[in-house]
N, C-alpha and C. Protein backbone atom coordinates (compact mmCIF):
# COMPACT_ATOMS: atom_id res chain seq x y z
N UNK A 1 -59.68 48.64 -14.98
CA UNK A 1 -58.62 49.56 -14.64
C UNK A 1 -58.82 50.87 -15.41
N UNK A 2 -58.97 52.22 -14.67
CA UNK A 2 -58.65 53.15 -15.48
C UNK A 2 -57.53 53.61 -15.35
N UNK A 3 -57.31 54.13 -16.35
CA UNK A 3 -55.89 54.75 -17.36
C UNK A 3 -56.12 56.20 -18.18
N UNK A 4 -55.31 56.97 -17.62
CA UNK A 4 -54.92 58.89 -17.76
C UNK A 4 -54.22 57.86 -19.15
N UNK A 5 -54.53 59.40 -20.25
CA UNK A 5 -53.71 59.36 -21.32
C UNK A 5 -52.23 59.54 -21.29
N UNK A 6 -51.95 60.01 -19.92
CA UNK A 6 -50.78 60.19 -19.14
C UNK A 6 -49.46 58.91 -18.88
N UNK A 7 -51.03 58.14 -18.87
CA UNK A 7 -50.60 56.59 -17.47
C UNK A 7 -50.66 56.88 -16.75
N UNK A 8 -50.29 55.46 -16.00
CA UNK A 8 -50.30 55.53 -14.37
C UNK A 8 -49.21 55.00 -13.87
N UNK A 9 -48.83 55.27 -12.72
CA UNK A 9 -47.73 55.46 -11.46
C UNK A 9 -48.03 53.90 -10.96
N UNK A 10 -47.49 52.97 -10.95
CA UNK A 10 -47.51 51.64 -10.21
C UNK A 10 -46.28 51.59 -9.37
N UNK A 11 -46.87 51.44 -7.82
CA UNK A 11 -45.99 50.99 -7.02
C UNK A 11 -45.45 49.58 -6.91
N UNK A 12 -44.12 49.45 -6.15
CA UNK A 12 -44.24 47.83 -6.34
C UNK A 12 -43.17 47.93 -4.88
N UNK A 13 -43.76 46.72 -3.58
CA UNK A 13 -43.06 47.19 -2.65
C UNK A 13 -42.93 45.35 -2.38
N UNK A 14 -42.57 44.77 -1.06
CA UNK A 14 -42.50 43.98 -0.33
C UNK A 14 -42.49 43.96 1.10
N UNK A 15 -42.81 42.89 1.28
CA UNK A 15 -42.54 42.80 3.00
C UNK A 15 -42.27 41.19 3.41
N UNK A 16 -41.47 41.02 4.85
CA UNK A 16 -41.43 39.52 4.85
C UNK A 16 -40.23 38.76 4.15
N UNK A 17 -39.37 39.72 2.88
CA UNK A 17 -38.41 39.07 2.08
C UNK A 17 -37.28 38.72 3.18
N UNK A 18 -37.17 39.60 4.43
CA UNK A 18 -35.93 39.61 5.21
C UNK A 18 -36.62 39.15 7.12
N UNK A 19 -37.36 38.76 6.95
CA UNK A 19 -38.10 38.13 7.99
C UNK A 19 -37.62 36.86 8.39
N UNK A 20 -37.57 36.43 9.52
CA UNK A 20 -36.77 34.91 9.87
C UNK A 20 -38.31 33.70 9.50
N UNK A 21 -39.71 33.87 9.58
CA UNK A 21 -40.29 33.34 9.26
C UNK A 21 -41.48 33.34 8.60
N UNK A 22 -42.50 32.75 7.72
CA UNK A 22 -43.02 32.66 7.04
C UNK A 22 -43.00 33.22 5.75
N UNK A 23 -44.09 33.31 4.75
CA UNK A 23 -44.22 33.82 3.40
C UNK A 23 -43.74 34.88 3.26
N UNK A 24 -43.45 35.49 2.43
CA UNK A 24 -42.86 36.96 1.56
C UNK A 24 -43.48 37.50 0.71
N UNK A 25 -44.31 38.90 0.50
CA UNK A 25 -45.40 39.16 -0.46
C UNK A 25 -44.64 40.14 -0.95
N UNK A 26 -45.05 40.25 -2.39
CA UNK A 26 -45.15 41.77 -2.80
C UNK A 26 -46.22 42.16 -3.33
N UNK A 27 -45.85 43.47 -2.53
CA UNK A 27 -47.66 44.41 -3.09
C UNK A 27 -47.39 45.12 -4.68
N UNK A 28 -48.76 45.69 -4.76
CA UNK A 28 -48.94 46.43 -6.15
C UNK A 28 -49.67 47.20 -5.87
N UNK A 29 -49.49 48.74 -5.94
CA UNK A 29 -50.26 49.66 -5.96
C UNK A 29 -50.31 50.67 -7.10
N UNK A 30 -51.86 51.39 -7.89
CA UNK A 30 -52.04 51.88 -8.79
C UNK A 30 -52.37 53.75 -8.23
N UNK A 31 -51.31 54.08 -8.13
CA UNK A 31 -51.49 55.45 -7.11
C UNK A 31 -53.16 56.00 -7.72
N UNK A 32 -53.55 56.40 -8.94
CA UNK A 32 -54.48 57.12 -9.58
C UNK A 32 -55.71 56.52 -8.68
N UNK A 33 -55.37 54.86 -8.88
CA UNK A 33 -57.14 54.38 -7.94
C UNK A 33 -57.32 53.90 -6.70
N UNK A 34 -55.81 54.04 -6.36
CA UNK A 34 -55.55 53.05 -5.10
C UNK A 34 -56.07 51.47 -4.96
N UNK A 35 -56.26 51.50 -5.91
CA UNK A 35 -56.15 49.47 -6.38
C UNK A 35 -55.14 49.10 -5.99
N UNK A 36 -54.70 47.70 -4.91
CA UNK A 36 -53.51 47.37 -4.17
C UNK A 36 -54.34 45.77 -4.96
N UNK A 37 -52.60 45.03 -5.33
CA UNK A 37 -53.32 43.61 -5.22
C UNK A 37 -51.64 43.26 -4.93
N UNK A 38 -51.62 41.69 -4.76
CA UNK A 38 -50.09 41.15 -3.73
C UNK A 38 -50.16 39.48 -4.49
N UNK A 39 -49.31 39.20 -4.38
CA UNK A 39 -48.65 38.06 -4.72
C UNK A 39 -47.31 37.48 -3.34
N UNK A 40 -47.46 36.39 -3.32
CA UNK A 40 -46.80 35.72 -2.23
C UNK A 40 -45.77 34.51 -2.62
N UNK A 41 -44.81 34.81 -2.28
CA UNK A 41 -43.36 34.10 -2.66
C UNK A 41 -43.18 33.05 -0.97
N UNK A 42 -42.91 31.37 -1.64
CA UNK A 42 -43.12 30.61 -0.55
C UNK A 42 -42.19 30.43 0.58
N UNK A 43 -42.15 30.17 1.53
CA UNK A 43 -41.33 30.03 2.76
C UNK A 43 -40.35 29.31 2.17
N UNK A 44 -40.94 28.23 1.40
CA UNK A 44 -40.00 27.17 1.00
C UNK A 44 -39.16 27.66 -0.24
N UNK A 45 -38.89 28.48 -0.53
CA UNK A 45 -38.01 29.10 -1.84
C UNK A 45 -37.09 29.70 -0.89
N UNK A 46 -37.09 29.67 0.39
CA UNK A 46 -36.01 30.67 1.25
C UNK A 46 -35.08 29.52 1.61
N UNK A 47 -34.75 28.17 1.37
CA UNK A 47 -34.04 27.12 1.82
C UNK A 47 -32.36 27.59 1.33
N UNK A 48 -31.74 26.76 1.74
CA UNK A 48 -30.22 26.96 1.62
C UNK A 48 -30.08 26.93 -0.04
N UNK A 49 -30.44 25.57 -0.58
CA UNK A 49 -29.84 25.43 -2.02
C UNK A 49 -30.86 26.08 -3.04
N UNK A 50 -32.35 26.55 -2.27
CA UNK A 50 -32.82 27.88 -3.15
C UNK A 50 -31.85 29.17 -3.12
N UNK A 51 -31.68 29.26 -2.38
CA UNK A 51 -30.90 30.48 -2.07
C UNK A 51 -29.77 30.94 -3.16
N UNK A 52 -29.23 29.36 -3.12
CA UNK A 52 -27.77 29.21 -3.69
C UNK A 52 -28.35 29.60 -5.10
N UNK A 53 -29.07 29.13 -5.36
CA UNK A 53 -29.55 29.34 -6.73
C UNK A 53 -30.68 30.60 -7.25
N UNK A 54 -30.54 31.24 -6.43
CA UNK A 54 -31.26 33.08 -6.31
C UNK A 54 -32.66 32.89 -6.37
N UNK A 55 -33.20 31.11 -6.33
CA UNK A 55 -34.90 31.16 -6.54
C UNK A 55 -35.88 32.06 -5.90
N UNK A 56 -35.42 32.75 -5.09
CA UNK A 56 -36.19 34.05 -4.77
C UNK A 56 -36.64 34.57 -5.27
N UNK A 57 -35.38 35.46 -5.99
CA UNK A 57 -35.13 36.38 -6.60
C UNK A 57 -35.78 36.12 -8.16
N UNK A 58 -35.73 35.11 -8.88
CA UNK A 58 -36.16 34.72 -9.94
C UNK A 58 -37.56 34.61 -9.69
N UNK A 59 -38.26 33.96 -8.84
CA UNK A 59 -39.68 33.39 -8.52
C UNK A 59 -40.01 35.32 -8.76
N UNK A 60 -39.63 36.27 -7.81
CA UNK A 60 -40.34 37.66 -7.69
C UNK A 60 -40.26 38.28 -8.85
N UNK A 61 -39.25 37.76 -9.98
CA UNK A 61 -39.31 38.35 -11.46
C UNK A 61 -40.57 37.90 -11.62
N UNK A 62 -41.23 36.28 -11.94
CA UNK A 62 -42.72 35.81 -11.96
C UNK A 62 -43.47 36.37 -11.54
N UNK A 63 -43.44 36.77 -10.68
CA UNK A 63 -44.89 37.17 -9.84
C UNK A 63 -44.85 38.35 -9.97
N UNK A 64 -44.03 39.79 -10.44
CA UNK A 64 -43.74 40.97 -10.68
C UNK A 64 -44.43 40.92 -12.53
N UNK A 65 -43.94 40.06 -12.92
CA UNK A 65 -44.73 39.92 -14.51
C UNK A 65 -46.16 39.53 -14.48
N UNK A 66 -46.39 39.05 -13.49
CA UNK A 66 -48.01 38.25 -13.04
C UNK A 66 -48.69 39.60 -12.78
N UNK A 67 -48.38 39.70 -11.94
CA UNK A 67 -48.81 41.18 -11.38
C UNK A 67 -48.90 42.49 -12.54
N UNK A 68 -47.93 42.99 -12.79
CA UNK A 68 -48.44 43.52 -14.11
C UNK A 68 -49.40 43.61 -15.25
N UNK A 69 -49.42 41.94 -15.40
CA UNK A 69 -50.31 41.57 -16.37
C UNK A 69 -51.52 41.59 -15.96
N UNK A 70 -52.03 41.61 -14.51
CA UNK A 70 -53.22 41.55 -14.02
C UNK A 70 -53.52 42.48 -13.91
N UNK A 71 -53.12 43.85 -13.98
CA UNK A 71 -53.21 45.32 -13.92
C UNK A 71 -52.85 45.99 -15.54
N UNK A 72 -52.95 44.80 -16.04
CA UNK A 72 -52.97 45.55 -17.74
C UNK A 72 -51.54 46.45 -18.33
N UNK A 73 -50.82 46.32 -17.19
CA UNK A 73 -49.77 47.53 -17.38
C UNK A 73 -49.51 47.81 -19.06
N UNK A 74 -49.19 48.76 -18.95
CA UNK A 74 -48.70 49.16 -20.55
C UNK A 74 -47.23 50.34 -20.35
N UNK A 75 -46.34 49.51 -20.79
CA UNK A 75 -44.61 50.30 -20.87
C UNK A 75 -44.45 51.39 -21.47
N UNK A 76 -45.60 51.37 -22.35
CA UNK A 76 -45.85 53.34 -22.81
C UNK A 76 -45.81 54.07 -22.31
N UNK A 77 -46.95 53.79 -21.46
CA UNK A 77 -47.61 55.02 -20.67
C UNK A 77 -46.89 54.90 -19.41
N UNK A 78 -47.58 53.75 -18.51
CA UNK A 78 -47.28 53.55 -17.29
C UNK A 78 -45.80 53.64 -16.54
N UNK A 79 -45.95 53.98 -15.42
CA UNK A 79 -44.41 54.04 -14.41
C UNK A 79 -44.81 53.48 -13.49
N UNK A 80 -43.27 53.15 -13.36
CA UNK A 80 -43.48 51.76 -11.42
C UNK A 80 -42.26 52.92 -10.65
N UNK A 81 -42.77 52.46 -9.93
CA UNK A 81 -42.28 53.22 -8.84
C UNK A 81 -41.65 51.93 -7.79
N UNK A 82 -40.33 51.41 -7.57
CA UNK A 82 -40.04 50.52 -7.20
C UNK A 82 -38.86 50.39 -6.02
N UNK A 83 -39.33 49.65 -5.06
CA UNK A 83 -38.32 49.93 -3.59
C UNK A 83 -37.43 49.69 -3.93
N UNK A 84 -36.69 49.73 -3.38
CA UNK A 84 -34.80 49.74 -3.51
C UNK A 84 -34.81 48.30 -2.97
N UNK A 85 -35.13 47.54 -2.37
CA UNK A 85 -34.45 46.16 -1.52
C UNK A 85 -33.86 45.52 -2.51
N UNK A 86 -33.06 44.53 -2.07
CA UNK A 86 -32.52 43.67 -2.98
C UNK A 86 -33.28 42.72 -3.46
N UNK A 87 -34.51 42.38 -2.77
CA UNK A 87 -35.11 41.46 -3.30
C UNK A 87 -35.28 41.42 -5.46
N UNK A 88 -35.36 42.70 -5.22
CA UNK A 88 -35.91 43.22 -6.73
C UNK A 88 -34.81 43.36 -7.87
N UNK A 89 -33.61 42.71 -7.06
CA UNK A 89 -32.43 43.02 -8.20
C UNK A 89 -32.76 42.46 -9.43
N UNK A 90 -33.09 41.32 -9.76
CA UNK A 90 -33.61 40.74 -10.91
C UNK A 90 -34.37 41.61 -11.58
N UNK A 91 -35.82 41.98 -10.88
CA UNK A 91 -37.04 42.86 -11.69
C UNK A 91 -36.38 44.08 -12.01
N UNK A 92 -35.51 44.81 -11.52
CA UNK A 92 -34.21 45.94 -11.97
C UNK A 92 -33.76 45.42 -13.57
N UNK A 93 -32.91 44.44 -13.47
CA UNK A 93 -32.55 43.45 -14.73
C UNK A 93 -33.35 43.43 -15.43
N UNK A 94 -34.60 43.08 -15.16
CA UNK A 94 -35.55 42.57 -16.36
C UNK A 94 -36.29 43.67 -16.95
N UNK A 95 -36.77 45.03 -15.82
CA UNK A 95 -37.16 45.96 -16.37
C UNK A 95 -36.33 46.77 -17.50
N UNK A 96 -34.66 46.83 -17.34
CA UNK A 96 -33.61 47.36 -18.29
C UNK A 96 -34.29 46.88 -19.49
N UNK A 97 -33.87 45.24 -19.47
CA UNK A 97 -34.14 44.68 -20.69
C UNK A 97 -34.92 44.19 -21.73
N UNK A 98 -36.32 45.36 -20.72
CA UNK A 98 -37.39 45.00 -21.62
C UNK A 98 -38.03 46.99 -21.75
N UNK A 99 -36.90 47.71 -21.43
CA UNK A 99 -37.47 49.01 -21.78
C UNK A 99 -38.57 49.46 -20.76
N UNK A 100 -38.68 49.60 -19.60
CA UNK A 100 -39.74 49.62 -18.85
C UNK A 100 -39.27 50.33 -17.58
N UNK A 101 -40.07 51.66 -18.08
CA UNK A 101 -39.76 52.35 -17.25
C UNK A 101 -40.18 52.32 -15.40
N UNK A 102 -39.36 52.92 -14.77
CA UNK A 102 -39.13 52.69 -13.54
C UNK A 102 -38.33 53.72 -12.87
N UNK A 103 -38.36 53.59 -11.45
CA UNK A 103 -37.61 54.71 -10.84
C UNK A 103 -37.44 53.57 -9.51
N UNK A 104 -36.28 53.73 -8.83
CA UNK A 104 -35.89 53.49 -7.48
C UNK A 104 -37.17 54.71 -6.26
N UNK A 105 -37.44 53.85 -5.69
CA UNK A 105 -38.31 54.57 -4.38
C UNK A 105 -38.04 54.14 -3.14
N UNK A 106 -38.37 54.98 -2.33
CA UNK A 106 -38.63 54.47 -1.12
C UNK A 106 -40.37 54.84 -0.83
N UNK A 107 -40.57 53.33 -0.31
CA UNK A 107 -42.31 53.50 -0.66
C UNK A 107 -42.97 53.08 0.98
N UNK A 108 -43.56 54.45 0.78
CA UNK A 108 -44.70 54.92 2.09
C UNK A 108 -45.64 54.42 2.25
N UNK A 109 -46.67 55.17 3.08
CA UNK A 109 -47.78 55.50 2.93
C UNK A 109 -49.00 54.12 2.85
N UNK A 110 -49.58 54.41 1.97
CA UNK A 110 -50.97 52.91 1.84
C UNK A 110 -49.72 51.67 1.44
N UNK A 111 -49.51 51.62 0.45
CA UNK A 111 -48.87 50.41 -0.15
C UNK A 111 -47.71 49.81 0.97
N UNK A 112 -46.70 50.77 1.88
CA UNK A 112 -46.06 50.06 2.87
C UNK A 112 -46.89 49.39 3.80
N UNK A 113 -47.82 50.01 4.20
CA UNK A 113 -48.96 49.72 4.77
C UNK A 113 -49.91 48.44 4.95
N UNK A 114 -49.95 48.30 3.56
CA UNK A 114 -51.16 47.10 2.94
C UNK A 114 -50.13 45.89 2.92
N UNK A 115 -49.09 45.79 2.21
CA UNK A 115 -47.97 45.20 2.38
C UNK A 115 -47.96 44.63 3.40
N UNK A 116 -47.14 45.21 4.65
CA UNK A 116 -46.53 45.05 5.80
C UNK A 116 -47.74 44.49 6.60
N UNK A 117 -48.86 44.70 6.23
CA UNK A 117 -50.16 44.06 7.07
C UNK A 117 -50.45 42.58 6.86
N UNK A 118 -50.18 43.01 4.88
CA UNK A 118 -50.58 41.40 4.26
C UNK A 118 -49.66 40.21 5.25
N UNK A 119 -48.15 40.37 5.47
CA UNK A 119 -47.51 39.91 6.10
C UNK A 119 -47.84 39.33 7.74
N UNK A 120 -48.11 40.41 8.42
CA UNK A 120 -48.70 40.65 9.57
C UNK A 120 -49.56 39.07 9.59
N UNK A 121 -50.56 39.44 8.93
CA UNK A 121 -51.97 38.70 8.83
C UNK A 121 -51.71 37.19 8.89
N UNK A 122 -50.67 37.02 7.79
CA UNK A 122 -50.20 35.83 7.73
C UNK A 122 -49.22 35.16 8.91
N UNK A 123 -48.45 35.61 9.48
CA UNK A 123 -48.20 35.81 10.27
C UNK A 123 -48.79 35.08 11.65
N UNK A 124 -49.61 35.86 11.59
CA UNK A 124 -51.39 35.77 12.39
C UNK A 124 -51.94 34.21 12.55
N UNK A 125 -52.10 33.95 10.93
CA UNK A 125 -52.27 32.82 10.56
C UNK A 125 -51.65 31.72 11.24
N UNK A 126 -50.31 31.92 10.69
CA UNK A 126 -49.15 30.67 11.54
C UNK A 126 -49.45 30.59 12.83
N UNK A 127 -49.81 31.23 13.37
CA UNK A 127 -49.89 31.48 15.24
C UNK A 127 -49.25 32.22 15.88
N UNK A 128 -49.16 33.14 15.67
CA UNK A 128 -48.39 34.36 16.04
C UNK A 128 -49.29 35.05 16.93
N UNK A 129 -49.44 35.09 18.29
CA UNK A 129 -50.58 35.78 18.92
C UNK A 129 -49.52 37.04 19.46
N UNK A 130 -48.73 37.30 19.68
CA UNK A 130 -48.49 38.48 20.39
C UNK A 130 -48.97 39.69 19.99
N UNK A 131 -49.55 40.62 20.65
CA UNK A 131 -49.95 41.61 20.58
C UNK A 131 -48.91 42.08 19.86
N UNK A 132 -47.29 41.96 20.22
CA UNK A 132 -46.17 43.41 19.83
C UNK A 132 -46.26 43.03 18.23
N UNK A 133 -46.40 42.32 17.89
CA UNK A 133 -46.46 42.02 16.38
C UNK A 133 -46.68 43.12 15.26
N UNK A 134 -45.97 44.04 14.58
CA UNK A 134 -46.65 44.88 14.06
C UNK A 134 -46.06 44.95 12.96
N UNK A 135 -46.50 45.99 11.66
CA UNK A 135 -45.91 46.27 10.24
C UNK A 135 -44.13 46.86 10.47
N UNK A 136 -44.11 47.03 11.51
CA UNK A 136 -42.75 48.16 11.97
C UNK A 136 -41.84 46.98 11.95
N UNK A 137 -40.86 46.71 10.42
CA UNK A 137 -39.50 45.24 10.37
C UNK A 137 -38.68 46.08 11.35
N UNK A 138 -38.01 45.34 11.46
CA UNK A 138 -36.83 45.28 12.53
C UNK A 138 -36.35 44.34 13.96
N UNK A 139 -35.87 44.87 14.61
CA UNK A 139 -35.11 43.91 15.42
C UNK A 139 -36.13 43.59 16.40
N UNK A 140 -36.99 44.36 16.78
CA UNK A 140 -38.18 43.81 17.95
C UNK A 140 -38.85 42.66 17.06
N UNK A 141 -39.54 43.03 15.58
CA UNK A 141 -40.42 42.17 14.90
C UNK A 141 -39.84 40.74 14.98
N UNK A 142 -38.61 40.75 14.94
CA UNK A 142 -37.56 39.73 14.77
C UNK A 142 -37.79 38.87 15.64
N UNK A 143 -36.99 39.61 17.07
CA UNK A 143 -37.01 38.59 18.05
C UNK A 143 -39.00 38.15 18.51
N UNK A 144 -39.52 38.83 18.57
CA UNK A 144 -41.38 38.05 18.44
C UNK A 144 -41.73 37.10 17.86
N UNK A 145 -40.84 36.66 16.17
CA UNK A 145 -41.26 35.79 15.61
C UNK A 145 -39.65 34.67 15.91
N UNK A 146 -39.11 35.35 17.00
CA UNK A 146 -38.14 34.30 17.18
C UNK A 146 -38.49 33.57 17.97
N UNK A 147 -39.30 34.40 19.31
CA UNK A 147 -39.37 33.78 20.45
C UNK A 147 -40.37 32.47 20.03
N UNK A 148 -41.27 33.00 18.83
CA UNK A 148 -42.40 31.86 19.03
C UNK A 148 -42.24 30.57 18.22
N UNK A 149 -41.28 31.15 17.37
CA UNK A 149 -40.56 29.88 17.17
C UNK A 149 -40.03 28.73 17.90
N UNK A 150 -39.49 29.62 19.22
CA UNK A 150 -38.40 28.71 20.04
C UNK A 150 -39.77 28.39 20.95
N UNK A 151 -40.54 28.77 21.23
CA UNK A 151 -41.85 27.70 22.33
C UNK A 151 -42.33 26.13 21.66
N UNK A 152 -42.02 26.21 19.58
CA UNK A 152 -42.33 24.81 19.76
C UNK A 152 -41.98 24.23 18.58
N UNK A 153 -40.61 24.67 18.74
CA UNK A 153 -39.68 24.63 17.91
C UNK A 153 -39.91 23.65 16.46
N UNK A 154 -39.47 22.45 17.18
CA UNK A 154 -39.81 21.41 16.02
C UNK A 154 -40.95 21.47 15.52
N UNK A 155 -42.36 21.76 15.81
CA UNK A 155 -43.45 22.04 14.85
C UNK A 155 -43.57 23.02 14.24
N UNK A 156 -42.77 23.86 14.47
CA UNK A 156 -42.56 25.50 13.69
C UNK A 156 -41.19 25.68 13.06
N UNK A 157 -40.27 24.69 12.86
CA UNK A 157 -39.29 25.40 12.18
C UNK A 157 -40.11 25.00 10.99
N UNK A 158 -40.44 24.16 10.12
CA UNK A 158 -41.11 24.33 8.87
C UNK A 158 -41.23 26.13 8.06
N UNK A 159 -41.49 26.51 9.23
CA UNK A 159 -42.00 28.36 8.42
C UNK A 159 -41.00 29.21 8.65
N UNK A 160 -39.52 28.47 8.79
CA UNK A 160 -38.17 29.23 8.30
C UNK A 160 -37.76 29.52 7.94
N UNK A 161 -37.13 30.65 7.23
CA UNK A 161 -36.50 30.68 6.26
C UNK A 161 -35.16 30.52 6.17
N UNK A 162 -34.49 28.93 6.47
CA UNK A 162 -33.77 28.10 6.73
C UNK A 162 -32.63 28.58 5.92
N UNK A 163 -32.36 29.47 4.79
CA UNK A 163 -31.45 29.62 3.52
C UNK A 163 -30.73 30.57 4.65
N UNK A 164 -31.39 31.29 5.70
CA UNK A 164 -30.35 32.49 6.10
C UNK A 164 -29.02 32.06 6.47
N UNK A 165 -27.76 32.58 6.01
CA UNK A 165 -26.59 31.76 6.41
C UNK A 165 -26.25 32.23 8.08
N UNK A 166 -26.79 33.03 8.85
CA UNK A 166 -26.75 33.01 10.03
C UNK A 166 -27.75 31.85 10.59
N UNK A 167 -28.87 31.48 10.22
CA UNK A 167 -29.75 30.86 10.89
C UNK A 167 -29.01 29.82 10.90
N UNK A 168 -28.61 28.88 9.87
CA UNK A 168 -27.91 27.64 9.90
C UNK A 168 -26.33 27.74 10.52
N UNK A 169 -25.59 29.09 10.67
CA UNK A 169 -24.42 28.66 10.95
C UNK A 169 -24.90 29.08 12.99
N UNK A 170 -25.40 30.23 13.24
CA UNK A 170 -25.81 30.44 14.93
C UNK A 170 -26.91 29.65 15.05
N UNK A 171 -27.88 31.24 14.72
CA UNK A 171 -29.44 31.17 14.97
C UNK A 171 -30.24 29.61 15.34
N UNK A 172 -30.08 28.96 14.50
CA UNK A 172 -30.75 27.45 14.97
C UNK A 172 -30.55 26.95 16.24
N UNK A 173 -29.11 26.55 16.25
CA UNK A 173 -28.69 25.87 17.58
C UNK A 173 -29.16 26.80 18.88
N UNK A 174 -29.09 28.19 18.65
CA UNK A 174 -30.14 28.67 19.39
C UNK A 174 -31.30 28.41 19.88
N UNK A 175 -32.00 28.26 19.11
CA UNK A 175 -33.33 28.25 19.10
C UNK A 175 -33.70 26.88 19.40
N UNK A 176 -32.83 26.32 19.60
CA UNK A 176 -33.50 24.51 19.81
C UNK A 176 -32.76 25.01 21.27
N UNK A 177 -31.87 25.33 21.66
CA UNK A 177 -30.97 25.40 23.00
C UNK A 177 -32.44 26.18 23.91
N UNK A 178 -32.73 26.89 22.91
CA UNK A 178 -33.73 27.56 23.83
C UNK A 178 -35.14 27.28 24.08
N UNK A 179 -35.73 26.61 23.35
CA UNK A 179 -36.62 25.47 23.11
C UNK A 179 -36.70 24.50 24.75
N UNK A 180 -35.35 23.81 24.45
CA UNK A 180 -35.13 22.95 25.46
C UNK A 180 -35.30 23.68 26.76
N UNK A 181 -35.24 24.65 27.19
CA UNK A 181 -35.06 25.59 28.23
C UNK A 181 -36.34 25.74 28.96
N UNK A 182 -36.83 26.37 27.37
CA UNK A 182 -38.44 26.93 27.75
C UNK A 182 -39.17 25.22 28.25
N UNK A 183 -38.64 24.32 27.82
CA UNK A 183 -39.32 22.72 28.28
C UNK A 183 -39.27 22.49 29.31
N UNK A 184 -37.65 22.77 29.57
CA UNK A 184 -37.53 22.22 31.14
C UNK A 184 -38.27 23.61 32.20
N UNK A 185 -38.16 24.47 31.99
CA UNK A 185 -38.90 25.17 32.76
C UNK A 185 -40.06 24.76 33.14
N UNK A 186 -41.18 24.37 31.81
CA UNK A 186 -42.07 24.18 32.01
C UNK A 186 -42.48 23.13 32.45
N UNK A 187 -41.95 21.81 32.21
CA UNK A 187 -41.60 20.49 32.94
C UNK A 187 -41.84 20.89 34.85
N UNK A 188 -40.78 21.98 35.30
CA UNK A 188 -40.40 22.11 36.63
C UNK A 188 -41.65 23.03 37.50
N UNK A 189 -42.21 23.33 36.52
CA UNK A 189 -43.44 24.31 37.04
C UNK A 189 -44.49 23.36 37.20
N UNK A 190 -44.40 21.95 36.50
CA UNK A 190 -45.70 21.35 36.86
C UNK A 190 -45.14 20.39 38.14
């Protein structure tokens, strides 16, 4: 790693934390070299009684200290530059209380980028073939990884993130209602 007598500017972003399925990463970016490296928070920490118990949020304090340490950071010199989501309320907390400087961002450019791809990819992985699939969160990304949920349902709810209190109080019964649908359709077509 190089290091200005200055320091350096570390980004710190996420993607996936507010996604209905699979993993949740956060990136790390070193603006001076554009060195990006990511850490991945599990599907399974998104469950109801994780939830209840903020294991998210605690696990991304870990992996926010992991990350650091693998980039040498030093609280002297160095600045993070850090998204606003809630995911990070903790690493907010922990940065106070350990003197470490920081600023609220809204983060662009490569690191939203690399991020929102890492996600993507994985994504990819699970079986996600649709073309519309892209870094752009929101309500289209949503329903894409809803629909493909609901084609086969029971072998894919596993990569839920089951803690959402809409998923368990609507969203589910949905998605099995619609499941069944897409069956019998396909049942009637053969």
């Amino acid at each position: 790693m190089t290091r200005t007598a200055k320091g350096r500017i570390i980004e710190l972003d996420d993607s996936g934390t507010g996604d209905l399925i699979g993993n949740a990463f956060i990136g790390f970016h070193v603006v001076e070299t554009g060195y990006i490296i990511f850490r991945s928070v599990h599907v399974g920490l998104y469950n109801e009684e994780n939830l209840k118990q903020n294991r998210p949020k605690k696990e991304i304090v870990e992996l926010v200290k992991d990350g650091l340490e693998a980039l040498q950071f030093n609280k002297d010199t160095d600045k993070i530059l850090l998204c606003r989501g809630d995911c990070f309320d903790l690493v907010r907390q922990y940065f106070d209380e350990e003197g470490i400087r920081y600023e609220p961002a809204v983060i662009e450019g490569k690191l939203q980028d690399a991020v929102e791809s890492r996600f993507i990819s994985h994504c990819r992985k699970l079986g996600v073939k649709s073309k519309y699939l892209t870094t752009k969160s929101g309500a289209k990304r949503y329903f894409i990884l809803y629909n493909w949920l609901c084609r086969d349902f029971y072998n894919r709810e596993k990569f839920v993130k089951s803690g959402f209190k809409k998923w368990n109080q609507v969203n589910r019964a949905r998605a099995i209602e619609k499941y069944e649908a897409l069956r019998e359709l396909k049942k009637n077509r053969n």
